[in-house]
C-alpha atoms as a PDB file:
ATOM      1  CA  UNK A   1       0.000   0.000   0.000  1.00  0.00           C
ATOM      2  CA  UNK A   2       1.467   3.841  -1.087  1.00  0.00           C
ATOM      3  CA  UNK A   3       1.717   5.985   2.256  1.00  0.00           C
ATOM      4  CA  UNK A   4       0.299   8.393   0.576  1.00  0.00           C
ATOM      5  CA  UNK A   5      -2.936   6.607   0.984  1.00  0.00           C
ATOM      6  CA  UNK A   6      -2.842   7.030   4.855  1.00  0.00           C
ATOM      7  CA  UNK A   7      -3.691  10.336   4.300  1.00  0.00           C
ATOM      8  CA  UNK A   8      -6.975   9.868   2.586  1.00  0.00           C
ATOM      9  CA  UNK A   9      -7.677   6.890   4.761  1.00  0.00           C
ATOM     10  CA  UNK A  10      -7.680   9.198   7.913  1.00  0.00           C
ATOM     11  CA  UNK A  11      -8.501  12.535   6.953  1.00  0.00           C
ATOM     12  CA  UNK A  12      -9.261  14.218  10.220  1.00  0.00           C
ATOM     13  CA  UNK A  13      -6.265  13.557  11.670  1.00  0.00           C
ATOM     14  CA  UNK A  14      -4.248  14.423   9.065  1.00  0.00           C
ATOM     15  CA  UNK A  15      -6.522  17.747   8.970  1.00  0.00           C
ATOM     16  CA  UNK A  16      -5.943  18.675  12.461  1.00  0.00           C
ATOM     17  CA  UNK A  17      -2.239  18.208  11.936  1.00  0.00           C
ATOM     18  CA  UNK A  18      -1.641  20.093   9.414  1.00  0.00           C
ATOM     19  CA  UNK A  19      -4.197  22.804   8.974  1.00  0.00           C
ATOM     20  CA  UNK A  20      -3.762  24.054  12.915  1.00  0.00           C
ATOM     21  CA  UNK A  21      -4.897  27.000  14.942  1.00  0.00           C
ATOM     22  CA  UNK A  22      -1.192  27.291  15.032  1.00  0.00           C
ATOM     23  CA  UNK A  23      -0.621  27.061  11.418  1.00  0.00           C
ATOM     24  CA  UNK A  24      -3.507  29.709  10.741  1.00  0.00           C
ATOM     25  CA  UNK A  25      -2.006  32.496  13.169  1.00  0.00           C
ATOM     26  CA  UNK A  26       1.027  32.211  11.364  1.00  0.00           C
ATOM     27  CA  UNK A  27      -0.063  32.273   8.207  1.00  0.00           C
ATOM     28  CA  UNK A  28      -2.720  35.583   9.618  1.00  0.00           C
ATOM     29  CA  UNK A  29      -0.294  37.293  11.539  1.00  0.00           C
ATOM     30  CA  UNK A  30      -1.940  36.460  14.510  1.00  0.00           C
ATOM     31  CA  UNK A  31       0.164  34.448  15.975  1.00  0.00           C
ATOM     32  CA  UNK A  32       2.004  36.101  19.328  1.00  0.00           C
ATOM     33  CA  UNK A  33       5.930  36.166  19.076  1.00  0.00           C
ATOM     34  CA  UNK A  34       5.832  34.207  22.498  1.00  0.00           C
ATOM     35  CA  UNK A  35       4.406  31.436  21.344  1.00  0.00           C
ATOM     36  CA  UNK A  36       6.081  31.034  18.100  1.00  0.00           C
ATOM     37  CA  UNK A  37       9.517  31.745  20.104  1.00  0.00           C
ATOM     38  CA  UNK A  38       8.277  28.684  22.298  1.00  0.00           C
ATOM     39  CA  UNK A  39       7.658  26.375  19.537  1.00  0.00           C
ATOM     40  CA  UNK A  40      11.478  27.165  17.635  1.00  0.00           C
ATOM     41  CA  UNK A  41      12.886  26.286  20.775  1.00  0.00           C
ATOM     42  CA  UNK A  42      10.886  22.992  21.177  1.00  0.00           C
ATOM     43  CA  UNK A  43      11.305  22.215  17.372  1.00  0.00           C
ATOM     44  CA  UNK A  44      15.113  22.722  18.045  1.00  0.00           C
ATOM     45  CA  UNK A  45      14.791  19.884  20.369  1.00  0.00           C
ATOM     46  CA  UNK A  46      12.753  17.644  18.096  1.00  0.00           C
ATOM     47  CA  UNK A  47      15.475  18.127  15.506  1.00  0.00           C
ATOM     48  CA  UNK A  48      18.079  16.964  17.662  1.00  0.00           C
ATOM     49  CA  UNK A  49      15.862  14.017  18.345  1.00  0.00           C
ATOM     50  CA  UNK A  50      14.909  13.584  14.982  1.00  0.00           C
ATOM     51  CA  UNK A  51      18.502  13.434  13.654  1.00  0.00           C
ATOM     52  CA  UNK A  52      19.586  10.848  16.246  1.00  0.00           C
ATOM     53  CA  UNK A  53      16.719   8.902  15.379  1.00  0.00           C
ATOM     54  CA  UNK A  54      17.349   8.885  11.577  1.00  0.00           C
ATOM     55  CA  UNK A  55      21.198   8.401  12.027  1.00  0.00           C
ATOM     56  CA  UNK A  56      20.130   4.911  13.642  1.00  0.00           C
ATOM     57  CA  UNK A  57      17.714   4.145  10.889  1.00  0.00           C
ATOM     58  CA  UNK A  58      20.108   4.866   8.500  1.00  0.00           C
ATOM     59  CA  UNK A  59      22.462   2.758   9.662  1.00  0.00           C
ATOM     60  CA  UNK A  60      20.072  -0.215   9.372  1.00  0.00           C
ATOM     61  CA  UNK A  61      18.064   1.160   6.496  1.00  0.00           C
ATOM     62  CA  UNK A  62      18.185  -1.459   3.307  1.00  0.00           C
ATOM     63  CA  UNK A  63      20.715   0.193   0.199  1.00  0.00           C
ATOM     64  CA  UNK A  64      17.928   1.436  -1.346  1.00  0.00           C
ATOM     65  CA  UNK A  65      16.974   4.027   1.754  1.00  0.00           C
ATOM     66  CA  UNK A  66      20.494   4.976   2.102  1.00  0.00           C
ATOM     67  CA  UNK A  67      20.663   7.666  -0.214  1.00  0.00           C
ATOM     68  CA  UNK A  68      18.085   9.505   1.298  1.00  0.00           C
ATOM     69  CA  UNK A  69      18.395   8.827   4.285  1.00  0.00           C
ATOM     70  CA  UNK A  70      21.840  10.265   4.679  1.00  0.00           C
ATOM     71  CA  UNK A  71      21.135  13.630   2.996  1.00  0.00           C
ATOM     72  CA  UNK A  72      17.932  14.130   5.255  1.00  0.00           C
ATOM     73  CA  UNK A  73      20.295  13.374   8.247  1.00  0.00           C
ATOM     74  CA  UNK A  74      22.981  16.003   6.617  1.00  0.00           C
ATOM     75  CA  UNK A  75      20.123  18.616   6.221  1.00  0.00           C
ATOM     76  CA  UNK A  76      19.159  18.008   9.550  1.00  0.00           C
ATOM     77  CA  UNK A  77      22.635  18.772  11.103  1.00  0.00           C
ATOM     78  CA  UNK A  78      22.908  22.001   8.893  1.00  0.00           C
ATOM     79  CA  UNK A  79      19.089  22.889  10.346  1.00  0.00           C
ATOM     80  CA  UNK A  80      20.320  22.707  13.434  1.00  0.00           C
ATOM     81  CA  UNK A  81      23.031  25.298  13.121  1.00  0.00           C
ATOM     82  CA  UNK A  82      20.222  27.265  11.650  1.00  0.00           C
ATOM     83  CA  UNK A  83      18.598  26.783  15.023  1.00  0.00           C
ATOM     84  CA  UNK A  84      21.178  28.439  16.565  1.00  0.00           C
ATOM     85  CA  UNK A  85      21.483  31.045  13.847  1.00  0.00           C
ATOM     86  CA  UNK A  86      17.997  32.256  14.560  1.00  0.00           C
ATOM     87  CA  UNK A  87      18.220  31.745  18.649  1.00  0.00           C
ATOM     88  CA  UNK A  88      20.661  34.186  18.514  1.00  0.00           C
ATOM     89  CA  UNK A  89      19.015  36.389  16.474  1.00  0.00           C
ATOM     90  CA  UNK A  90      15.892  36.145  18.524  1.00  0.00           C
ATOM     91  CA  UNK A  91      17.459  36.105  21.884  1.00  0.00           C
ATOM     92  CA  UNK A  92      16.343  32.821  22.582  1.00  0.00           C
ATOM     93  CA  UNK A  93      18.160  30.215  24.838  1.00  0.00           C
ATOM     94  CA  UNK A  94      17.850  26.721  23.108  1.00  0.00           C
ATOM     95  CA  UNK A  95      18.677  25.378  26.716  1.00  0.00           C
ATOM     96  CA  UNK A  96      15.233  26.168  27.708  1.00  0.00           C
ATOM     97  CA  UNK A  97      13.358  22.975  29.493  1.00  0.00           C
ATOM     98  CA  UNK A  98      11.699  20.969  27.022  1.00  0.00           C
ATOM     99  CA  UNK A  99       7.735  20.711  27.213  1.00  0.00           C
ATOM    100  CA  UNK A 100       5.783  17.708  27.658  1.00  0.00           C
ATOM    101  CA  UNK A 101       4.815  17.410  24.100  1.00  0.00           C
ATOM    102  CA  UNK A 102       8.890  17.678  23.102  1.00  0.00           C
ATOM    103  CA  UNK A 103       9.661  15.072  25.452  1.00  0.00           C
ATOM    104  CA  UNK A 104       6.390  12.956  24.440  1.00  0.00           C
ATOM    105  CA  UNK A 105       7.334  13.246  20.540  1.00  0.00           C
ATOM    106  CA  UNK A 106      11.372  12.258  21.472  1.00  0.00           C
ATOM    107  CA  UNK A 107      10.073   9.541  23.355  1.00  0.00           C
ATOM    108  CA  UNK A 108       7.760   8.147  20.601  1.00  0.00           C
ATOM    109  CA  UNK A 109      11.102   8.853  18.050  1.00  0.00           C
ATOM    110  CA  UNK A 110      13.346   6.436  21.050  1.00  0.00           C
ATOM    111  CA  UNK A 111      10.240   3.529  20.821  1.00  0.00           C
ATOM    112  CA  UNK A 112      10.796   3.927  16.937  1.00  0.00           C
ATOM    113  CA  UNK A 113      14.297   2.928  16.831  1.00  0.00           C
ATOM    114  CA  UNK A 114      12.883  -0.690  18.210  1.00  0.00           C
ATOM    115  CA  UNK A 115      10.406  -0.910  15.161  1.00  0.00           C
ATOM    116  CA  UNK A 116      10.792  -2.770  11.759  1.00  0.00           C
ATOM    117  CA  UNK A 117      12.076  -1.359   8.990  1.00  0.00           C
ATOM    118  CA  UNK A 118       9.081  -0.211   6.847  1.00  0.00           C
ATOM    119  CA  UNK A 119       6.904   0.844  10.564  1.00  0.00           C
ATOM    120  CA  UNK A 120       9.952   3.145  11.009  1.00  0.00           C
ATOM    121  CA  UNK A 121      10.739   4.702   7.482  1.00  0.00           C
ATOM    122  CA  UNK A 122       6.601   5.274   7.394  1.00  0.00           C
ATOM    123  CA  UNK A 123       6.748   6.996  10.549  1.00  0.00           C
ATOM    124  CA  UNK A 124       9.643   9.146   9.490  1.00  0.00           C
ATOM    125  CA  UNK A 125       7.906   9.700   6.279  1.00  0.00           C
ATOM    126  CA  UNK A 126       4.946  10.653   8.106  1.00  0.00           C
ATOM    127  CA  UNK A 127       6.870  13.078  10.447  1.00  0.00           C
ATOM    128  CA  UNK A 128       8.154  15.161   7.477  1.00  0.00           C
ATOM    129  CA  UNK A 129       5.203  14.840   5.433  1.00  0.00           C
ATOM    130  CA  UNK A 130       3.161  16.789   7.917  1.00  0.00           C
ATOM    131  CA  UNK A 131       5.911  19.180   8.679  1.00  0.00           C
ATOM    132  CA  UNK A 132       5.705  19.844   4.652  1.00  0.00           C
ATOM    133  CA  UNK A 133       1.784  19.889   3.783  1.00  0.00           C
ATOM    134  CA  UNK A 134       1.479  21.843   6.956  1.00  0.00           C
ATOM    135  CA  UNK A 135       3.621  25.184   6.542  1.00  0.00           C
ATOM    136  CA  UNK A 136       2.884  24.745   3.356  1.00  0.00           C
ATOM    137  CA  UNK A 137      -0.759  25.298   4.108  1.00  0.00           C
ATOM    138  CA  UNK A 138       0.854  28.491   6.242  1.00  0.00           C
ATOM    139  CA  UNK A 139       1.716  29.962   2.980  1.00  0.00           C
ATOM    140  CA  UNK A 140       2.444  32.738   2.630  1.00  0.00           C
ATOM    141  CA  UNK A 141       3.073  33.828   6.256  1.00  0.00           C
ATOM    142  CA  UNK A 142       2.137  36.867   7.474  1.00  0.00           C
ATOM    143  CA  UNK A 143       5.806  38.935   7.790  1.00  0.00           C
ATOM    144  CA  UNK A 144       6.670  37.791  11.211  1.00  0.00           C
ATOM    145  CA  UNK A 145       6.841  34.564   9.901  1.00  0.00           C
ATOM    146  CA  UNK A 146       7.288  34.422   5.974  1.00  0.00           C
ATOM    147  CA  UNK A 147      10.847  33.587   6.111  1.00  0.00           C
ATOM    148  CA  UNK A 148      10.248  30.576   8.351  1.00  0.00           C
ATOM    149  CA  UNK A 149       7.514  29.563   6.172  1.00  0.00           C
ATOM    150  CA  UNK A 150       9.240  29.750   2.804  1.00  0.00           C
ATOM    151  CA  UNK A 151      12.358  27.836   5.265  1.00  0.00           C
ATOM    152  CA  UNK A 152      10.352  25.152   5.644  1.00  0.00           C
ATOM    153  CA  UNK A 153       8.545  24.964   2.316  1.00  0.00           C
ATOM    154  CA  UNK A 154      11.659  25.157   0.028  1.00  0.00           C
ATOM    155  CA  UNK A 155      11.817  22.721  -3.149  1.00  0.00           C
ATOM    156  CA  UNK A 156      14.539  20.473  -1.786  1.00  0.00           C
ATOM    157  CA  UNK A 157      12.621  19.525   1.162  1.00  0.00           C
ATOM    158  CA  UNK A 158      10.033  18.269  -0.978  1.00  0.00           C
ATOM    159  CA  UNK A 159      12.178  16.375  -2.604  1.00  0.00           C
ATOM    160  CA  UNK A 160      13.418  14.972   0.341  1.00  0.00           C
ATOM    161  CA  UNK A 161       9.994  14.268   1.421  1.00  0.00           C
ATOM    162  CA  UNK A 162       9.011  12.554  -1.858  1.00  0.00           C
ATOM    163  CA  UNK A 163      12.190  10.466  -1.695  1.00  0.00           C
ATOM    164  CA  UNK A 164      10.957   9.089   1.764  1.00  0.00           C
ATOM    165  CA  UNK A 165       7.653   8.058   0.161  1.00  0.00           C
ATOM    166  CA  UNK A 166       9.827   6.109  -2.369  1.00  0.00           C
ATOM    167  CA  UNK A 167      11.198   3.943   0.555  1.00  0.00           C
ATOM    168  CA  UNK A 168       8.481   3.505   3.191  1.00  0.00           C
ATOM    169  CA  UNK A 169       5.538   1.489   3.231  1.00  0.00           C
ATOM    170  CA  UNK A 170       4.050  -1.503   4.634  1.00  0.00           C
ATOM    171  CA  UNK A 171       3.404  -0.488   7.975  1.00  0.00           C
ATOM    172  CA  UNK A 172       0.658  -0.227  10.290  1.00  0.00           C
ATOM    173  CA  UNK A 173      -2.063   2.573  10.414  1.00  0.00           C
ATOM    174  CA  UNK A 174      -1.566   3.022  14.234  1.00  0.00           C
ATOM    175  CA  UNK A 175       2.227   4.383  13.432  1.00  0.00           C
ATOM    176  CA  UNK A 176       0.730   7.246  11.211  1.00  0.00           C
ATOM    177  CA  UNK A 177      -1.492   8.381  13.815  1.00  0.00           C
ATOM    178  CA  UNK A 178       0.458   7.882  16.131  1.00  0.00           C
ATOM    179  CA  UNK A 179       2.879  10.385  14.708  1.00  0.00           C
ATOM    180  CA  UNK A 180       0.128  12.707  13.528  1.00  0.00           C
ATOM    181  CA  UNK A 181      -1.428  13.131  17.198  1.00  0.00           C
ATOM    182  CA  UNK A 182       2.341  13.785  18.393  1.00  0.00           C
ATOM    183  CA  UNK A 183       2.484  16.780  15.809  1.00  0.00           C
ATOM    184  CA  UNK A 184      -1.257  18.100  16.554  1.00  0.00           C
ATOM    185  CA  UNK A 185       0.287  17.889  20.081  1.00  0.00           C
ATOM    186  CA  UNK A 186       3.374  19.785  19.459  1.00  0.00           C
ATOM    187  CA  UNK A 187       1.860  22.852  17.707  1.00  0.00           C
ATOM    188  CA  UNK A 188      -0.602  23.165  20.447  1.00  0.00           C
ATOM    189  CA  UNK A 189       2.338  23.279  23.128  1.00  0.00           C
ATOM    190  CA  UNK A 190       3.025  26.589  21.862  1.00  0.00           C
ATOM    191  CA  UNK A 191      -0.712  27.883  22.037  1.00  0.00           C
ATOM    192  CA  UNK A 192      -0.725  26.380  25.586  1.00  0.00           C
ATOM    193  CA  UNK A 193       2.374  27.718  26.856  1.00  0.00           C
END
């Protein structure tokens, strides 16, 4: 079965992860500087998590995952010096306690590393599909925001992402929404902070 069908297949959680109050106020303006502040400096966390995560897969991942499995993990090390690159231009400290959702979504990323092969590549797929579809439903950004928007929407990463849908598949449903409720969870964190 194509991922890509796990999307039709459950709808309103896909929905609610990627078309977000959180999403919306960025994309309005409305969004507070607090709260988006919060979220970068969880998100820096989730990369770090993310990276470790995928640097395990990849060294387990079948040939045919290798390719893009090691540029995601290079992208990710060069997004985290972004991290910094906008902490410091923010005044943020990216040493901040981590949340509940951060630690929830880490946690689920940890459990991962234990999974097969395809549950784990679908669950990564899934993690950076939703990340895509939703600032890409953010677009354009109201000015606070536009450059993180067009950050996160920029042709390469959909490449990326379409070169993980290449090599998942064949998992279960429950690993999809289980990943989808972690990111509906992490952009409210910031609302709820």
């Amino acid at each position: 079965m194509p991922v890509a069908d796990l999307l039709v297949r459950h709808a309103d959680a896909w929905g609610r992860a990627t078309r977000h109050p959180f999403l919306d106020a960025v994309r309005d303006g409305t969004l507070p500087p607090a709260a988006f502040d919060t979220w970068l400096v969880q998100d820096a966390y989730f990369v770090a998590d993310l990276l470790r995560f995928q640097a395990r897969l990849l060294a387990r991942a079948p040939r045919a995952a290798q390719g893009v499995l090691a540029a995601g993990c290079v992208a990710l090390v060069a997004e985290l010096d972004w991290f910094g690159e906008q902490a410091t231009a923010r005044g943020l400290d990216l040493d901040a306690p981590q949340l509940p959702a951060t630690i929830a979504y880490g946690d689920l990323l940890y459990r991962l590393d234990a999974a097969d092969l395809p549950t784990a590549l679908t669950a990564l797929w899934t993690v950076e599909r939703t990340y895509l579809d939703a600032w890409s439903a953010a677009r354009p950004g109201a000015e606070p925001y536009r450059e993180f928007v067009e950050h996160w929407t920029a042709p390469g990463f959909a490449e990326y992402v379409a070169g993980l849908e290449a090599v998942a598949g064949g998992a279960p449903d429950s690993v999809f929404l289980e990943v989808v409720a972690a990111e509906t969870a992490f952009w409210q964190m910031a609302l709820d902070a």
